[in-house]
C-alpha atoms as a PDB file:
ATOM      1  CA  UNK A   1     -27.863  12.055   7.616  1.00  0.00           C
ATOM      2  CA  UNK A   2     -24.022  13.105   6.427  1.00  0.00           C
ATOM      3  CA  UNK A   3     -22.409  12.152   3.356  1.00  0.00           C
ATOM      4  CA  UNK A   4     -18.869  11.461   3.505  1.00  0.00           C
ATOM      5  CA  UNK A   5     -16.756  11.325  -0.041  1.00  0.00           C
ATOM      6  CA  UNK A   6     -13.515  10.122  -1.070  1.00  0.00           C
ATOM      7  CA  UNK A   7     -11.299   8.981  -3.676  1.00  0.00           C
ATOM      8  CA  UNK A   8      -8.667   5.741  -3.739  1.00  0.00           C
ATOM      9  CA  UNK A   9      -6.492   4.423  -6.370  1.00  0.00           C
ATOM     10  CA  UNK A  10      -6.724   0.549  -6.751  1.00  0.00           C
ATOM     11  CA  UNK A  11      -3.443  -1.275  -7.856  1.00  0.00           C
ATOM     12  CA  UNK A  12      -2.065  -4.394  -9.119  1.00  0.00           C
ATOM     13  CA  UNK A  13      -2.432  -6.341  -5.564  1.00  0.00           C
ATOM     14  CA  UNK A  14      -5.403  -5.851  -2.649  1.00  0.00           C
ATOM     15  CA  UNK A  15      -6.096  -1.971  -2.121  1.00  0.00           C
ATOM     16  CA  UNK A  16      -8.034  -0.654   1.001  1.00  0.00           C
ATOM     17  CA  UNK A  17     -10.263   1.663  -0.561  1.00  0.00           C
ATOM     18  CA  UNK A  18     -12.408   1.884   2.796  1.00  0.00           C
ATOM     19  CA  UNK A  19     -13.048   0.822   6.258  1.00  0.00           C
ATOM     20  CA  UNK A  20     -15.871   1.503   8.110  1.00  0.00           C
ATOM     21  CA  UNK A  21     -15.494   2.970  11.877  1.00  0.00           C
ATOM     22  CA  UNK A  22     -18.541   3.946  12.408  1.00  0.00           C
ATOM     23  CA  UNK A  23     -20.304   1.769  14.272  1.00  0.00           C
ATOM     24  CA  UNK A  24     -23.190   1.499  12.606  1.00  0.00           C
ATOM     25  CA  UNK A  25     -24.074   0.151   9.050  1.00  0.00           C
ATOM     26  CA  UNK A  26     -23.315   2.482   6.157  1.00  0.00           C
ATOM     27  CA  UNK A  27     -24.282   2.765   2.542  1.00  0.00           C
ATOM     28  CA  UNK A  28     -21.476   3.330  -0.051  1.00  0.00           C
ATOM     29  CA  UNK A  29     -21.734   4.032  -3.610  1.00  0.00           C
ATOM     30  CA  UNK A  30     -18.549   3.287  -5.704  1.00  0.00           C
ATOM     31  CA  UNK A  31     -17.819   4.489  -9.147  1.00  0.00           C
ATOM     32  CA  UNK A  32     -15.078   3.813 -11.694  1.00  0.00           C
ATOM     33  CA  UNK A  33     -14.088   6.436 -14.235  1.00  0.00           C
ATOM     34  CA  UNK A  34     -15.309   5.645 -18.123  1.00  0.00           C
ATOM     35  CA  UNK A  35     -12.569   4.677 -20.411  1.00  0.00           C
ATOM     36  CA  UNK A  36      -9.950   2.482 -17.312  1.00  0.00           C
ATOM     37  CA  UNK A  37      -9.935  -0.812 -15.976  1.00  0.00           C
ATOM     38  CA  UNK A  38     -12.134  -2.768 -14.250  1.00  0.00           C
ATOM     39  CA  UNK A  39     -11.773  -3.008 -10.725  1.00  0.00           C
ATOM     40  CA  UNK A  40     -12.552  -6.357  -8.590  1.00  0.00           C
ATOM     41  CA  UNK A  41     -14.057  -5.554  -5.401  1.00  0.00           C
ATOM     42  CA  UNK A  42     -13.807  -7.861  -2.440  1.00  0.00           C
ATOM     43  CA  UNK A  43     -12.033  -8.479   1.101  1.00  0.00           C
ATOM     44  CA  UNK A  44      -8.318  -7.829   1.938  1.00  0.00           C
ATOM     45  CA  UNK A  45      -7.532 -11.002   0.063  1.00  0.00           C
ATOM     46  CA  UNK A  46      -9.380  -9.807  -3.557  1.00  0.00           C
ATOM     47  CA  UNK A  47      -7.942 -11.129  -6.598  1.00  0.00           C
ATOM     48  CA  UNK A  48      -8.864 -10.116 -10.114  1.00  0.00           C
ATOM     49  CA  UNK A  49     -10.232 -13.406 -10.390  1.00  0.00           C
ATOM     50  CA  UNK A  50     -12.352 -13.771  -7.818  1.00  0.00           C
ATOM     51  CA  UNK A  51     -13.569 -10.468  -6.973  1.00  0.00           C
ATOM     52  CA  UNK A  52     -17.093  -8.679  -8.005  1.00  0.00           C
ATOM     53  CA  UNK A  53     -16.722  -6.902 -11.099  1.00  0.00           C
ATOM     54  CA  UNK A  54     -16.730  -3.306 -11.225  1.00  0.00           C
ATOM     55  CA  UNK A  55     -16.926  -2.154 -15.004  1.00  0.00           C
ATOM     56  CA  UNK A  56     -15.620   1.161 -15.415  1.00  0.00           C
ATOM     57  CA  UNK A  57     -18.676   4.160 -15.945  1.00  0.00           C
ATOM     58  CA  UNK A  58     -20.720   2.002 -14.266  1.00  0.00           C
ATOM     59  CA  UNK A  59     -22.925   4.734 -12.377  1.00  0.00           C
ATOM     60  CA  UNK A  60     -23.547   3.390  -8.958  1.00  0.00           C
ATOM     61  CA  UNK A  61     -22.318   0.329  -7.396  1.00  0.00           C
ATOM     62  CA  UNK A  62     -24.322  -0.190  -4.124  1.00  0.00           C
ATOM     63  CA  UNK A  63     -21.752  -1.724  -0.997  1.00  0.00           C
ATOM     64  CA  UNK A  64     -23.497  -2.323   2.225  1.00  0.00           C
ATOM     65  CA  UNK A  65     -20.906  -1.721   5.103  1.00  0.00           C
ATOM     66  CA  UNK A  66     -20.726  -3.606   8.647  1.00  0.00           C
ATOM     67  CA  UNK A  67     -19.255  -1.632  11.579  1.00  0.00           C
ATOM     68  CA  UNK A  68     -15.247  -3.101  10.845  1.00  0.00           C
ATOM     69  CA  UNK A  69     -15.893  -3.744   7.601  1.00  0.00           C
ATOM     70  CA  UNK A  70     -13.582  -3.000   5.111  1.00  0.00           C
ATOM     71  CA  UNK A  71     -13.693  -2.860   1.252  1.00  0.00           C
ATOM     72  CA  UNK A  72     -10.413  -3.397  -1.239  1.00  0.00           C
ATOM     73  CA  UNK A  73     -10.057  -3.237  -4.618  1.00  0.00           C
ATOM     74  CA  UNK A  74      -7.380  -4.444  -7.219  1.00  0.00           C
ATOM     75  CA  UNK A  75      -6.780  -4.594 -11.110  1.00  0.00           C
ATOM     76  CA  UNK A  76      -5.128  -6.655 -13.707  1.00  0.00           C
ATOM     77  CA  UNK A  77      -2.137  -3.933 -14.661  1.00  0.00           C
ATOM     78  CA  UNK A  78      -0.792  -0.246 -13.657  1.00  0.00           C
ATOM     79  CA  UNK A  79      -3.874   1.238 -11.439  1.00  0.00           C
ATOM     80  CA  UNK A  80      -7.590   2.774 -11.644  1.00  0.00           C
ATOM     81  CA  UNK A  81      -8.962   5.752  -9.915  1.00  0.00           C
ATOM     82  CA  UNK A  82     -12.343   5.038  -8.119  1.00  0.00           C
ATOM     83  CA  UNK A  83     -14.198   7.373  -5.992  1.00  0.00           C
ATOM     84  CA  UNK A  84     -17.457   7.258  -3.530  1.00  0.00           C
ATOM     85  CA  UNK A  85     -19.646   8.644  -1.571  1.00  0.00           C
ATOM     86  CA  UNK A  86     -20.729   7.379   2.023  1.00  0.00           C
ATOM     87  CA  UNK A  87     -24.303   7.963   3.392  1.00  0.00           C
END
């Protein structure tokens, strides 16, 4: 198994935080820093009100990856660090 780990900084509109070219089905755990914003997670067309919750400190947000899938991010005002790890 490899673990692959990044970092992605979600703005005010849709963010690519990831994409997944592996062709297979990967794991990825996202975290938000304790004391930001939350972050809405969804498709390239995420909007703060539509998007699944991400509450910053939360410890380990499971996101199950299709080959060509990709994950975005956005926020309500200025931006939030995120980062994640890949297995």
């Amino acid at each position: 198994m490899s673990i692959t780990h990044g970092q992605a900084t979600v703005t005010t509109s849709a963010t690519l935080i990831y994409v997944n070219h592996s062709g297979s089905v990967q794991q990825m755990h996202v975290h938000a820093a304790t004391g930001g914003q939350t972050v809405y997670l969804g498709g390239p067309g995420v909007l703060t009100t539509d998007g699944f919750a991400l509450s910053t400190g939360d410890k380990d947000l499971p996101v199950l990856l299709h080959p060509n899938d990709a994950l975005y991010g956005i926020v309500s005002a200025t931006t939030q660090d995120l980062s994640y790890i890949i297995t």
